[in-house]
PDB file of N, CA and C in Angstrom:
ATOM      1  N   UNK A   1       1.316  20.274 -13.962  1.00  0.00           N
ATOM      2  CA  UNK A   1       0.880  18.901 -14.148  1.00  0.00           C
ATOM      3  C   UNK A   1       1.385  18.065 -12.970  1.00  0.00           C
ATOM      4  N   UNK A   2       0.673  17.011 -12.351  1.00  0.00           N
ATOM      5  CA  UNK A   2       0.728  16.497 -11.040  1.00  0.00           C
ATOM      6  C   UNK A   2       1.704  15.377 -11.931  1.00  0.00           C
ATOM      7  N   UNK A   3       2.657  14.495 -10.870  1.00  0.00           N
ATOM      8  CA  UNK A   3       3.364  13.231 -11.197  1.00  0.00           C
ATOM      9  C   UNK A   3       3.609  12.433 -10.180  1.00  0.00           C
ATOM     10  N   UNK A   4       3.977  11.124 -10.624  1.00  0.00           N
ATOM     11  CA  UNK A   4       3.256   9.908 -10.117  1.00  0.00           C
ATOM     12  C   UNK A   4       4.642   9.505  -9.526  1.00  0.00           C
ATOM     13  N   UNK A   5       4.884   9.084  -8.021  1.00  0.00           N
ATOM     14  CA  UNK A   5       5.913   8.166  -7.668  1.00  0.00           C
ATOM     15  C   UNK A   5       5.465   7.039  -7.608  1.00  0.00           C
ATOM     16  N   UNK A   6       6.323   6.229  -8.180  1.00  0.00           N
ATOM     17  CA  UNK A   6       5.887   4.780  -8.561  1.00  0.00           C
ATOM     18  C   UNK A   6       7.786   4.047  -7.848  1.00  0.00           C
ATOM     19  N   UNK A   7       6.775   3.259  -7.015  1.00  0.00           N
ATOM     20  CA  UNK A   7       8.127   2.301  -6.234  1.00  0.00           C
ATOM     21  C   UNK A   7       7.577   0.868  -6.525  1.00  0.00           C
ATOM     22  N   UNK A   8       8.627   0.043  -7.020  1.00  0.00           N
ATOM     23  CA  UNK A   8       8.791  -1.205  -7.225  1.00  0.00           C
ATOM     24  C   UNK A   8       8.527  -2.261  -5.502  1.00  0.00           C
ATOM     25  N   UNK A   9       7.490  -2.754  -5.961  1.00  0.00           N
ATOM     26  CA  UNK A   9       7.217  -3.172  -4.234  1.00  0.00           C
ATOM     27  C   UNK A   9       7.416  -5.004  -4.552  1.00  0.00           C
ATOM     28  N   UNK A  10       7.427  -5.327  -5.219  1.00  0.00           N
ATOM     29  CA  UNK A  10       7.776  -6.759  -5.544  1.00  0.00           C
ATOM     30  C   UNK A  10       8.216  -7.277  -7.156  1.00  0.00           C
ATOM     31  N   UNK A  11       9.051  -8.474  -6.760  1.00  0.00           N
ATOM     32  CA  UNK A  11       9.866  -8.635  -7.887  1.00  0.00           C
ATOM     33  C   UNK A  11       9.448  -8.949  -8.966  1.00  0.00           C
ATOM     34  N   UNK A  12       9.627  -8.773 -10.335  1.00  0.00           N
ATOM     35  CA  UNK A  12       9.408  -9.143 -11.671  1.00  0.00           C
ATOM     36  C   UNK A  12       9.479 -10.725 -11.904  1.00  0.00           C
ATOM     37  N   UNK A  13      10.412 -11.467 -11.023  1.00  0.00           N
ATOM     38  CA  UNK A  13      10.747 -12.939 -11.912  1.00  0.00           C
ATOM     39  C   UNK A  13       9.575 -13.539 -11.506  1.00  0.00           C
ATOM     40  N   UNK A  14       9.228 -14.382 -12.407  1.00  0.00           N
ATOM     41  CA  UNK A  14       8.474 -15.307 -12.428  1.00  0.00           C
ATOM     42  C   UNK A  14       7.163 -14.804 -13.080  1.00  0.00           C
ATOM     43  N   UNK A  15       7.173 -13.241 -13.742  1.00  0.00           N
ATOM     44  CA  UNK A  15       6.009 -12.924 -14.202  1.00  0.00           C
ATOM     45  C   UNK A  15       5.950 -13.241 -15.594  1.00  0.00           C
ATOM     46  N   UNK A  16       4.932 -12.780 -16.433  1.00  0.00           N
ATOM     47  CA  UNK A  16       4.926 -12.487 -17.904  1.00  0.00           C
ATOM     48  C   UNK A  16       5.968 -11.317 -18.645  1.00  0.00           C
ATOM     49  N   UNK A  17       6.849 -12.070 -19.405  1.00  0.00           N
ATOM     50  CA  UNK A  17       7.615 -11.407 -20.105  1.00  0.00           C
ATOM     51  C   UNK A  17       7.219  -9.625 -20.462  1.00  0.00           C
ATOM     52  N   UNK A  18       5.597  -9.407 -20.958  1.00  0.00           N
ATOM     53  CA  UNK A  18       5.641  -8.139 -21.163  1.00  0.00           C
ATOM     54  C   UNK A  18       5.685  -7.292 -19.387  1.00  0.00           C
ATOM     55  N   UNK A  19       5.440  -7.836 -18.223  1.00  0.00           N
ATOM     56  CA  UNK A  19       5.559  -7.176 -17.073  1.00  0.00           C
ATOM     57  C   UNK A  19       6.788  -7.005 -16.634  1.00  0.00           C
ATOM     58  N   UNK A  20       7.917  -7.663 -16.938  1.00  0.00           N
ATOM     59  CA  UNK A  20       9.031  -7.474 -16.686  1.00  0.00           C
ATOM     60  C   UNK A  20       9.573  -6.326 -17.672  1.00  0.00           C
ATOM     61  N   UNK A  21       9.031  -6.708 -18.664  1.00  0.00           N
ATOM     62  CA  UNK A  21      10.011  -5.338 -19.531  1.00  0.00           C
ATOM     63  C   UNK A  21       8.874  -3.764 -19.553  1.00  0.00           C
ATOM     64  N   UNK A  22       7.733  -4.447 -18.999  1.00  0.00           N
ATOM     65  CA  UNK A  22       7.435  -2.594 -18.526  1.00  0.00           C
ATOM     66  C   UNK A  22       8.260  -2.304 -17.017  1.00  0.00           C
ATOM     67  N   UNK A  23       8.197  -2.916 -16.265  1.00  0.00           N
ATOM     68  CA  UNK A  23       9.009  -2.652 -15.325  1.00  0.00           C
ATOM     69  C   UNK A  23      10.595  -2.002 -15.446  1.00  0.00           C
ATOM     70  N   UNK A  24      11.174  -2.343 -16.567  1.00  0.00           N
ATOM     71  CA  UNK A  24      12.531  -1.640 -17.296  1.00  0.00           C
ATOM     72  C   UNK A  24      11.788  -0.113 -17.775  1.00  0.00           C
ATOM     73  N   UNK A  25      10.679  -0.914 -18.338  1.00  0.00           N
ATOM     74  CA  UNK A  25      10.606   0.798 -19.207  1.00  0.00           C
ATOM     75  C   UNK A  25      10.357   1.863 -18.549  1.00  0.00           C
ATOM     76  N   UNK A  26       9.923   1.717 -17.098  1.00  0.00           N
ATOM     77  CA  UNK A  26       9.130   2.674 -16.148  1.00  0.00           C
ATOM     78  C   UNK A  26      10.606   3.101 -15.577  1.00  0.00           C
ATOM     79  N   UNK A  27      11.765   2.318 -15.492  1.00  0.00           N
ATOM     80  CA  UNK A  27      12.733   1.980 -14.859  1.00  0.00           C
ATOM     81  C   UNK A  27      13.251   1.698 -13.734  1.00  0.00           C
ATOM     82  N   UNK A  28      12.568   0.627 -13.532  1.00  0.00           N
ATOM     83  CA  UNK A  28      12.879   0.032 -12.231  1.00  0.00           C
ATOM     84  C   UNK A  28      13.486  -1.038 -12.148  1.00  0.00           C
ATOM     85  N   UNK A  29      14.127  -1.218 -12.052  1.00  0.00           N
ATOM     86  CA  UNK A  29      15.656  -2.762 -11.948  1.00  0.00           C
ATOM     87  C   UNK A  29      15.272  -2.925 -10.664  1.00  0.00           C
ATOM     88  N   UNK A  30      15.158  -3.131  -9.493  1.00  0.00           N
ATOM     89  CA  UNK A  30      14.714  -3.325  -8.389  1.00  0.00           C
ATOM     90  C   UNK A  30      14.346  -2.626  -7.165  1.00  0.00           C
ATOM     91  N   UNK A  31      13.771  -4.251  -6.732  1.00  0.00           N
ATOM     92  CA  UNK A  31      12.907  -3.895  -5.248  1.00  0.00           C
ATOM     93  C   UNK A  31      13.097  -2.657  -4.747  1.00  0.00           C
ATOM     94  N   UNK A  32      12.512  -2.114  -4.129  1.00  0.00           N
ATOM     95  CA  UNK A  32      12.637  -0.751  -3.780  1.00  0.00           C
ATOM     96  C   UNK A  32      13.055   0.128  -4.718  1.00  0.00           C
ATOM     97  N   UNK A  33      12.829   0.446  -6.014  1.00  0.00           N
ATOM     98  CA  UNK A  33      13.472   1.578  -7.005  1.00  0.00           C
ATOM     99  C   UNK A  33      12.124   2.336  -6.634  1.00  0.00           C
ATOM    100  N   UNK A  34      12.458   4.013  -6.739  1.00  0.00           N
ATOM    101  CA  UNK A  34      11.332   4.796  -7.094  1.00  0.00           C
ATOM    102  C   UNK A  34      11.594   5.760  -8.105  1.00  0.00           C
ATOM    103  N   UNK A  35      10.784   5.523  -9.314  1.00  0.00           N
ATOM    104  CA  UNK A  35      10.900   6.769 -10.075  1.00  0.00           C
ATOM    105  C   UNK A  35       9.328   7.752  -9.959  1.00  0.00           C
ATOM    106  N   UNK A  36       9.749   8.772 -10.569  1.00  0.00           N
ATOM    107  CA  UNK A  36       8.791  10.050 -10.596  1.00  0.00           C
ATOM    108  C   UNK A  36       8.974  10.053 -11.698  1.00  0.00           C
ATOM    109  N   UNK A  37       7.506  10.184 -12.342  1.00  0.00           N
ATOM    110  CA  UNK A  37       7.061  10.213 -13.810  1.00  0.00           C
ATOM    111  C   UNK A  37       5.901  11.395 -14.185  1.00  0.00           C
ATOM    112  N   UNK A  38       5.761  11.819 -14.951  1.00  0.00           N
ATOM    113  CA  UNK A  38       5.182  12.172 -15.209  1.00  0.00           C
ATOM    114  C   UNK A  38       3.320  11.768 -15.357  1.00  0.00           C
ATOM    115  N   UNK A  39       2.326  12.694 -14.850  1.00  0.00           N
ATOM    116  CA  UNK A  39       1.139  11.734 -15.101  1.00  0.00           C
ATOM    117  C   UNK A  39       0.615  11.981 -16.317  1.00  0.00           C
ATOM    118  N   UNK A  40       0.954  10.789 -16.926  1.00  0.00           N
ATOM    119  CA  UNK A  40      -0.187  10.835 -18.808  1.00  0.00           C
ATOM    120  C   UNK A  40      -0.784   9.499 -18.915  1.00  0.00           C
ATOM    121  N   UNK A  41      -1.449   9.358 -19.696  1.00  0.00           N
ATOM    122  CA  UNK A  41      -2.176   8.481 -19.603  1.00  0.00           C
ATOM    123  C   UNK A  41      -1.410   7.046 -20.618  1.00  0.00           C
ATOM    124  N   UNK A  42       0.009   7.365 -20.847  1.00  0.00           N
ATOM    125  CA  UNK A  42       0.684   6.616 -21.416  1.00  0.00           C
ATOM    126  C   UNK A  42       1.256   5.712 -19.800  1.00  0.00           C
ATOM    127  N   UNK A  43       1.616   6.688 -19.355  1.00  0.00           N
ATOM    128  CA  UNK A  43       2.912   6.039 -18.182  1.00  0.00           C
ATOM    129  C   UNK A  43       1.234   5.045 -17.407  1.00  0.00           C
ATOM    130  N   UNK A  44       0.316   5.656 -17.026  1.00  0.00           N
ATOM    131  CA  UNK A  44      -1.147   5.137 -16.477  1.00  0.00           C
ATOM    132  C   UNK A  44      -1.294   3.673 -16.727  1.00  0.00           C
ATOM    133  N   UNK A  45      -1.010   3.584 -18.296  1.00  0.00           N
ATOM    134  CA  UNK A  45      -1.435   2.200 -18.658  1.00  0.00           C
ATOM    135  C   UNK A  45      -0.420   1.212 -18.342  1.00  0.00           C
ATOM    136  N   UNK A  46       0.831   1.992 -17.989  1.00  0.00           N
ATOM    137  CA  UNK A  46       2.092   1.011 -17.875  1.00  0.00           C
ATOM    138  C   UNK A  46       2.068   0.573 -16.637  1.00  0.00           C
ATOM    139  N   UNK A  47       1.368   1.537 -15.649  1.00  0.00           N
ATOM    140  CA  UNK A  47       1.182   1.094 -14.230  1.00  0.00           C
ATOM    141  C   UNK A  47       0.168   0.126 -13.902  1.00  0.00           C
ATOM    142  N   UNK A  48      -0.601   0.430 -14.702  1.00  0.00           N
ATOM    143  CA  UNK A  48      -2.082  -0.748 -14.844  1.00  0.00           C
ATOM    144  C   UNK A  48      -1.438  -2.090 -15.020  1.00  0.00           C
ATOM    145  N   UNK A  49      -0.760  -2.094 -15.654  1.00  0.00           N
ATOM    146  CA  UNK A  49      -0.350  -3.771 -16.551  1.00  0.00           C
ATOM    147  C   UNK A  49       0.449  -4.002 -15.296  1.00  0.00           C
ATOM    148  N   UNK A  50       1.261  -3.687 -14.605  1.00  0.00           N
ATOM    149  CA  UNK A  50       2.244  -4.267 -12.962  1.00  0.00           C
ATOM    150  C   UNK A  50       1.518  -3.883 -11.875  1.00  0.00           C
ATOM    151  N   UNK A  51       0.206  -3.370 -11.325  1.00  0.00           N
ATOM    152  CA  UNK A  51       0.066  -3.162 -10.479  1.00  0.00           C
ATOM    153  C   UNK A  51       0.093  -3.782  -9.129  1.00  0.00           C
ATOM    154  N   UNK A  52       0.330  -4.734  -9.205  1.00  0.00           N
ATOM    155  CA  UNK A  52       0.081  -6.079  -8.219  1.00  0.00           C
ATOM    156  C   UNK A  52       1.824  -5.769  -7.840  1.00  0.00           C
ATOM    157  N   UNK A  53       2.673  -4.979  -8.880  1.00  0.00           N
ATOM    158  CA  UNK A  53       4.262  -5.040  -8.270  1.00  0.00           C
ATOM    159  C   UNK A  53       4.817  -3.649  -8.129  1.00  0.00           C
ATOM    160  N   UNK A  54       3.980  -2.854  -8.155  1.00  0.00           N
ATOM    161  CA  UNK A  54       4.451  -1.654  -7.643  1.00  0.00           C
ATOM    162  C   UNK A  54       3.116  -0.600  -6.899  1.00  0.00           C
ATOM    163  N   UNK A  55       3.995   0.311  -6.153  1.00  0.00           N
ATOM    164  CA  UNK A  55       3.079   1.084  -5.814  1.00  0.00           C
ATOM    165  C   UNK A  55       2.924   2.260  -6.046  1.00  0.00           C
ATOM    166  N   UNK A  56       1.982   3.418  -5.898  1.00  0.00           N
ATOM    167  CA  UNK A  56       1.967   4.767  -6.624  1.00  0.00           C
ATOM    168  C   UNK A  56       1.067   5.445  -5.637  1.00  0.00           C
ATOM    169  N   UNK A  57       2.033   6.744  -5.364  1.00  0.00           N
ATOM    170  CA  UNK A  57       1.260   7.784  -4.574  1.00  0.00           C
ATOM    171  C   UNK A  57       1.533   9.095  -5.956  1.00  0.00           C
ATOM    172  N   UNK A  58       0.484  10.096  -5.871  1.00  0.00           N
ATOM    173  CA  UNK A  58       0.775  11.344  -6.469  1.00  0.00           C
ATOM    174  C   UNK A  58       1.385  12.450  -5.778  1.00  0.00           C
ATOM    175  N   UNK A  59       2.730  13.333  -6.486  1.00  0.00           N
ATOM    176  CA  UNK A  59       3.274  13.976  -5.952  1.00  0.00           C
ATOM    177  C   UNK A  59       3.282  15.666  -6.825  1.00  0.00           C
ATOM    178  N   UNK A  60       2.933  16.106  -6.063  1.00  0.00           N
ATOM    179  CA  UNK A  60       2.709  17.779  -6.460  1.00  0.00           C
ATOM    180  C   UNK A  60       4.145  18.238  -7.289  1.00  0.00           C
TER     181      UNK A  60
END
C-alpha cells in the first residue's frame, strides 16, 4: 500500500477551529512537520479539509 508525506506548509492560527485540530490529528504542531501516513481514504479527507496548509507528495 502506497503512503502519503504530508508537510505542514503554513500555519493553523487564524483558521477554523475544525482545521486546526485536523492538523493535530494528522500530527503536525508545526511549520515544517512531516508525517507519513498511510493512504486511506480516511487520512484523504483529512488532507482535503487543510489543503491550502499543507503539502503531499506519495511515497513508495
Amino acid at each position: 500500500m502506497s503512503r502519503l508525506k504530508i508537510t505542514q506548509t503554513r500555519s493553523g492560527i487564524g483558521n477554523k477551529k475544525n482545521q486546526r485540530e485536523t492538523l493535530r490529528t494528522l500530527g503536525l504542531k508545526r511549520l515544517h512537520d512531516v508525517v507519513v501516513k498511510e493512504d486511506r481514504p480516511e487520512i484523504r479527507g483529512m488532507v482535503r479539509t487543510v489543503t491550502h496548509l499543507v503539502t503531499v507528495e506519495e511515497v513508495e
